[in-house]
C-alpha atoms as a PDB file:
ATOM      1  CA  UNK A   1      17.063-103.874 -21.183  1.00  0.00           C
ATOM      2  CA  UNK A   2      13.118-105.324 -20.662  1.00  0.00           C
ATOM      3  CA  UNK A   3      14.637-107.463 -18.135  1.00  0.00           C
ATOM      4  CA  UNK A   4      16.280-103.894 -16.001  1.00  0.00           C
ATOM      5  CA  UNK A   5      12.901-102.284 -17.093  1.00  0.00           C
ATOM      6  CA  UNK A   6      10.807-105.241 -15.452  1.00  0.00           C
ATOM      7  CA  UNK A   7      12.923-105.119 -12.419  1.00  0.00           C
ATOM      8  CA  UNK A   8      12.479-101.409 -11.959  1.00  0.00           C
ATOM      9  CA  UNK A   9       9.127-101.727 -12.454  1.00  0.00           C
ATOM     10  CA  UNK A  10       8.662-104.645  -9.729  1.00  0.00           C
ATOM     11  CA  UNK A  11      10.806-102.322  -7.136  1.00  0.00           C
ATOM     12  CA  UNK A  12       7.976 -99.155  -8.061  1.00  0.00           C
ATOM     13  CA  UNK A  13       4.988-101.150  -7.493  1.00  0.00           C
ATOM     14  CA  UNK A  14       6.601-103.219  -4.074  1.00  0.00           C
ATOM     15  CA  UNK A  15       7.708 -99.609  -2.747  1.00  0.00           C
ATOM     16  CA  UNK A  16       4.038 -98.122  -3.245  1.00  0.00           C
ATOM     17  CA  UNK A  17       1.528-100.770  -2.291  1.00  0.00           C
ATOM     18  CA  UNK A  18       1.805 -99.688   1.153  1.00  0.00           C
ATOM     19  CA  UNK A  19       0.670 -96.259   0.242  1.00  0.00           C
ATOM     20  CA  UNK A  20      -2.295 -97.514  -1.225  1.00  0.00           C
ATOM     21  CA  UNK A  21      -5.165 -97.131   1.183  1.00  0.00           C
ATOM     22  CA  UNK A  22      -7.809-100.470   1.403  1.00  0.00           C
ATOM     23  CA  UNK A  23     -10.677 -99.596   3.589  1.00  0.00           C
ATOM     24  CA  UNK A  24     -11.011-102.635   5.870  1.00  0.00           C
ATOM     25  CA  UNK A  25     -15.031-103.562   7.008  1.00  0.00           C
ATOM     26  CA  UNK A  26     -15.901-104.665  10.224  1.00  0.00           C
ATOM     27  CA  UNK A  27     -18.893-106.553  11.422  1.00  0.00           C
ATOM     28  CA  UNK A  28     -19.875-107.386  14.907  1.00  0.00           C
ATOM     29  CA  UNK A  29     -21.325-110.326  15.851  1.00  0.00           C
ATOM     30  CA  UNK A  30     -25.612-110.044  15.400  1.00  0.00           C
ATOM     31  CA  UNK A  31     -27.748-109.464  18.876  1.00  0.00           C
ATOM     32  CA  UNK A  32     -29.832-112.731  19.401  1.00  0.00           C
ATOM     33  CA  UNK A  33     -32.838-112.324  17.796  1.00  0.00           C
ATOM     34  CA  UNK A  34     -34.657-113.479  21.743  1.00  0.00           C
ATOM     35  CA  UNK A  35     -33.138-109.542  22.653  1.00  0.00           C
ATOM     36  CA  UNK A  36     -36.244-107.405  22.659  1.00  0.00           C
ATOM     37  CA  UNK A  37     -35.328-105.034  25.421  1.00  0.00           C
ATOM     38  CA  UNK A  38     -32.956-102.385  26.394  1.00  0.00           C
ATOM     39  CA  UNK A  39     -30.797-100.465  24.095  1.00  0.00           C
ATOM     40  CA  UNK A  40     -28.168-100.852  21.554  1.00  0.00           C
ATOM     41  CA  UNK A  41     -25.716 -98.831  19.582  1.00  0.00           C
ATOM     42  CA  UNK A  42     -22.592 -99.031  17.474  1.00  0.00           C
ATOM     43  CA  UNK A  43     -19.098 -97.581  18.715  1.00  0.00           C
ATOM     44  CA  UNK A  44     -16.063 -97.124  16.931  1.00  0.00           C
ATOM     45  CA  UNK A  45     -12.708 -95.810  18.331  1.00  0.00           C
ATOM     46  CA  UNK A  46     -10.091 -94.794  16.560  1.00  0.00           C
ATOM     47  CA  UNK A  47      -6.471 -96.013  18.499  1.00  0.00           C
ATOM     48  CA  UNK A  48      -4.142 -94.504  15.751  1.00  0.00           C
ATOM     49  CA  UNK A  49      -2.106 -91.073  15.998  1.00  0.00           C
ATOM     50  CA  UNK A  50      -3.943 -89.459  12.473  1.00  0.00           C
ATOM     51  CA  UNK A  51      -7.393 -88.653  11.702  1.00  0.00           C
ATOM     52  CA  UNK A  52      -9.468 -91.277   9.402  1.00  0.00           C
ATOM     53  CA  UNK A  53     -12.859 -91.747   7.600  1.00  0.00           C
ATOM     54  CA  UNK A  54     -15.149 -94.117   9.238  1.00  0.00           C
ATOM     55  CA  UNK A  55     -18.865 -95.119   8.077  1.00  0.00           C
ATOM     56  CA  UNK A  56     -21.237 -97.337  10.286  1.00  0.00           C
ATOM     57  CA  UNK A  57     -23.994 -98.815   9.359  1.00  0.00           C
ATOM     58  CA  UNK A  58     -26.728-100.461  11.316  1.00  0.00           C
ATOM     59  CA  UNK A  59     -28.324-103.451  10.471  1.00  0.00           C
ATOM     60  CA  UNK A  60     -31.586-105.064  11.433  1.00  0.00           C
ATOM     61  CA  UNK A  61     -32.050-107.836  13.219  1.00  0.00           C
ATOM     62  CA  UNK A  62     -32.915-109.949  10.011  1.00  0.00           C
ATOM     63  CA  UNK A  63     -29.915-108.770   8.615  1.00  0.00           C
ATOM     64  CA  UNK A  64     -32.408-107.172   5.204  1.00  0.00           C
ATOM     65  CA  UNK A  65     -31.658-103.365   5.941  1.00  0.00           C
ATOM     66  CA  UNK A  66     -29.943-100.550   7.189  1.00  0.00           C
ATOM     67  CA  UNK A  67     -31.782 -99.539  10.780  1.00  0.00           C
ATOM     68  CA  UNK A  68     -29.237 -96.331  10.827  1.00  0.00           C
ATOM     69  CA  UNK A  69     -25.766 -95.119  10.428  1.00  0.00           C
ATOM     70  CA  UNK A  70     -23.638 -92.189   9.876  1.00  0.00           C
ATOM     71  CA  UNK A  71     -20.505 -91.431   8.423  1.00  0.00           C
ATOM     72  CA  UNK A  72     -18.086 -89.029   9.996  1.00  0.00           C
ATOM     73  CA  UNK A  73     -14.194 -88.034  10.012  1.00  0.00           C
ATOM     74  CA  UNK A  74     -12.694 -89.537  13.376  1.00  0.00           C
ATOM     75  CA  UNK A  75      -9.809 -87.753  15.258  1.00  0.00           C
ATOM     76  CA  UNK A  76      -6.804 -89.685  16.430  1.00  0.00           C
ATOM     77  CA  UNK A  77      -6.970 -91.308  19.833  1.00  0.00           C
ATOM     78  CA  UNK A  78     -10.896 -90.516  19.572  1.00  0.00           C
ATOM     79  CA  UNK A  79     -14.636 -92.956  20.035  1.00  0.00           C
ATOM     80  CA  UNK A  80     -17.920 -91.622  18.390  1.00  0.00           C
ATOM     81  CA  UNK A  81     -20.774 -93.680  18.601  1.00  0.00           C
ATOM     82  CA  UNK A  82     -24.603 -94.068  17.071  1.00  0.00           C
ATOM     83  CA  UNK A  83     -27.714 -93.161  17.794  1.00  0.00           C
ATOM     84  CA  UNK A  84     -29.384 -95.284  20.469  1.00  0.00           C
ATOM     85  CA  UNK A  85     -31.551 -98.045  18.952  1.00  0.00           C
ATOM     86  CA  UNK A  86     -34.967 -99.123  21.724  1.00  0.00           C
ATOM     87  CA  UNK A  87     -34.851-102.819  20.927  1.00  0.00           C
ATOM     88  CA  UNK A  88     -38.222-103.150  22.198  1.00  0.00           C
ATOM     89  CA  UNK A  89     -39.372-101.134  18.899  1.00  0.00           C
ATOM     90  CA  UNK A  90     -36.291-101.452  16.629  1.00  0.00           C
ATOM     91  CA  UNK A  91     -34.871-104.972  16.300  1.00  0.00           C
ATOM     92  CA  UNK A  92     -31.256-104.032  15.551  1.00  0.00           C
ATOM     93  CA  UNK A  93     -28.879-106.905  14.584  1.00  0.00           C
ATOM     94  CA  UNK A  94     -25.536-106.015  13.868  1.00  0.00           C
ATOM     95  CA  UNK A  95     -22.962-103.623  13.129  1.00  0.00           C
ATOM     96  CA  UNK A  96     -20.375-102.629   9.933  1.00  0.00           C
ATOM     97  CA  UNK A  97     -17.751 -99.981  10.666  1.00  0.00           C
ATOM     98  CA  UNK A  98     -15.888 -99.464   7.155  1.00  0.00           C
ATOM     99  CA  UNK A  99     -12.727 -98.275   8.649  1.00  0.00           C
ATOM    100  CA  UNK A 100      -9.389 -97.110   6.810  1.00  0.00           C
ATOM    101  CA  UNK A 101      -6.909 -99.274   9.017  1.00  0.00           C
ATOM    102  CA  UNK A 102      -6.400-101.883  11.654  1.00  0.00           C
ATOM    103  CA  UNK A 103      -6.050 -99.545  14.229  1.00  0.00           C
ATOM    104  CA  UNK A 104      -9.817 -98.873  14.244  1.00  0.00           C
ATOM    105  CA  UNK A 105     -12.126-100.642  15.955  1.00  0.00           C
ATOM    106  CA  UNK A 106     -15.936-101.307  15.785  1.00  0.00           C
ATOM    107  CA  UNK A 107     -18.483-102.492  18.634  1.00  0.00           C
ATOM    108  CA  UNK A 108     -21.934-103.373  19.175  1.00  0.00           C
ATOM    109  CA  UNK A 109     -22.658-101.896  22.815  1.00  0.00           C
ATOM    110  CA  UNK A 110     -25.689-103.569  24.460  1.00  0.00           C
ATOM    111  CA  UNK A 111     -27.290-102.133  27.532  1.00  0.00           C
ATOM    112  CA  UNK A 112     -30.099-103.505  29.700  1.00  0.00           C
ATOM    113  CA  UNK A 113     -29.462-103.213  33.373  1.00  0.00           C
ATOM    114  CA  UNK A 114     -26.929-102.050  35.134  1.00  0.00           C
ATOM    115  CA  UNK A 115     -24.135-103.889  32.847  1.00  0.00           C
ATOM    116  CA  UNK A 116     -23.267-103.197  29.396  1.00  0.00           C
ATOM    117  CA  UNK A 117     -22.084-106.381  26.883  1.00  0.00           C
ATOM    118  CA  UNK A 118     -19.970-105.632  24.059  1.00  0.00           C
ATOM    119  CA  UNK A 119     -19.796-107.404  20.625  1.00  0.00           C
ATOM    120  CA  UNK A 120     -16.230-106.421  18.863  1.00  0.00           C
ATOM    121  CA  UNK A 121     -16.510-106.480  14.933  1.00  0.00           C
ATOM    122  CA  UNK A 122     -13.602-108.247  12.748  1.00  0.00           C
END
């Protein structure tokens, strides 16, 4: 009988792990610290077919505290992005994107000039 019981229970918990949600946290890659000009800002896109919670949070360039951020509800199939951060008077380092699958994504955009560089987070 404890054996049956055990088994049952095994088959319960392998059937709902996948409905557990695990927020996954992304971080880009941090700006040089020699970047003093132009602007930055974090992007995150949502490639799945449902809506999802996503939080960014911008770090600065020492990587100490939070520059900005925002947290918002992201539609399927949809890109948000921050607030422009002036580099010349904001250092900005890096960005986190807590995200609720794989199927979001999370970018520093960099922009000084006529071309834009982007920094994907894992």
């Amino acid at each position: 009988m404890k054996l049956l019981t055990t088994a049952v229970l095994i088959a319960v918990f392998a059937l709902a792990g996948p409905l557990v949600a695990h927020a996954l946290v992304l971080n880009t890659a941090p700006l040089s610290p020699d970047v003093n000009t132009g602007t930055a800002r974090c992007v995150v896109s949502n490639t799945s077919t449902k809506e999802g919670a996503v939080t960014v949070e911008i770090f600065s360039d020492t990587g100490a505290g939070i520059v900005g951020g925002f947290s918002a509800t992201l539609a399927a199939n949809a890109t948000t992005e921050s607030a422009t951060v002036a580099l010349s008077t904001d250092p900005m380092g890096y960005c986190r994107c807590t995200v609720p699958n794989k199927k979001f994504l999370c970018s520093l955009v960099w922009f000084d000039g006529t071309t834009p560089m982007v920094i994907h987070g894992q």
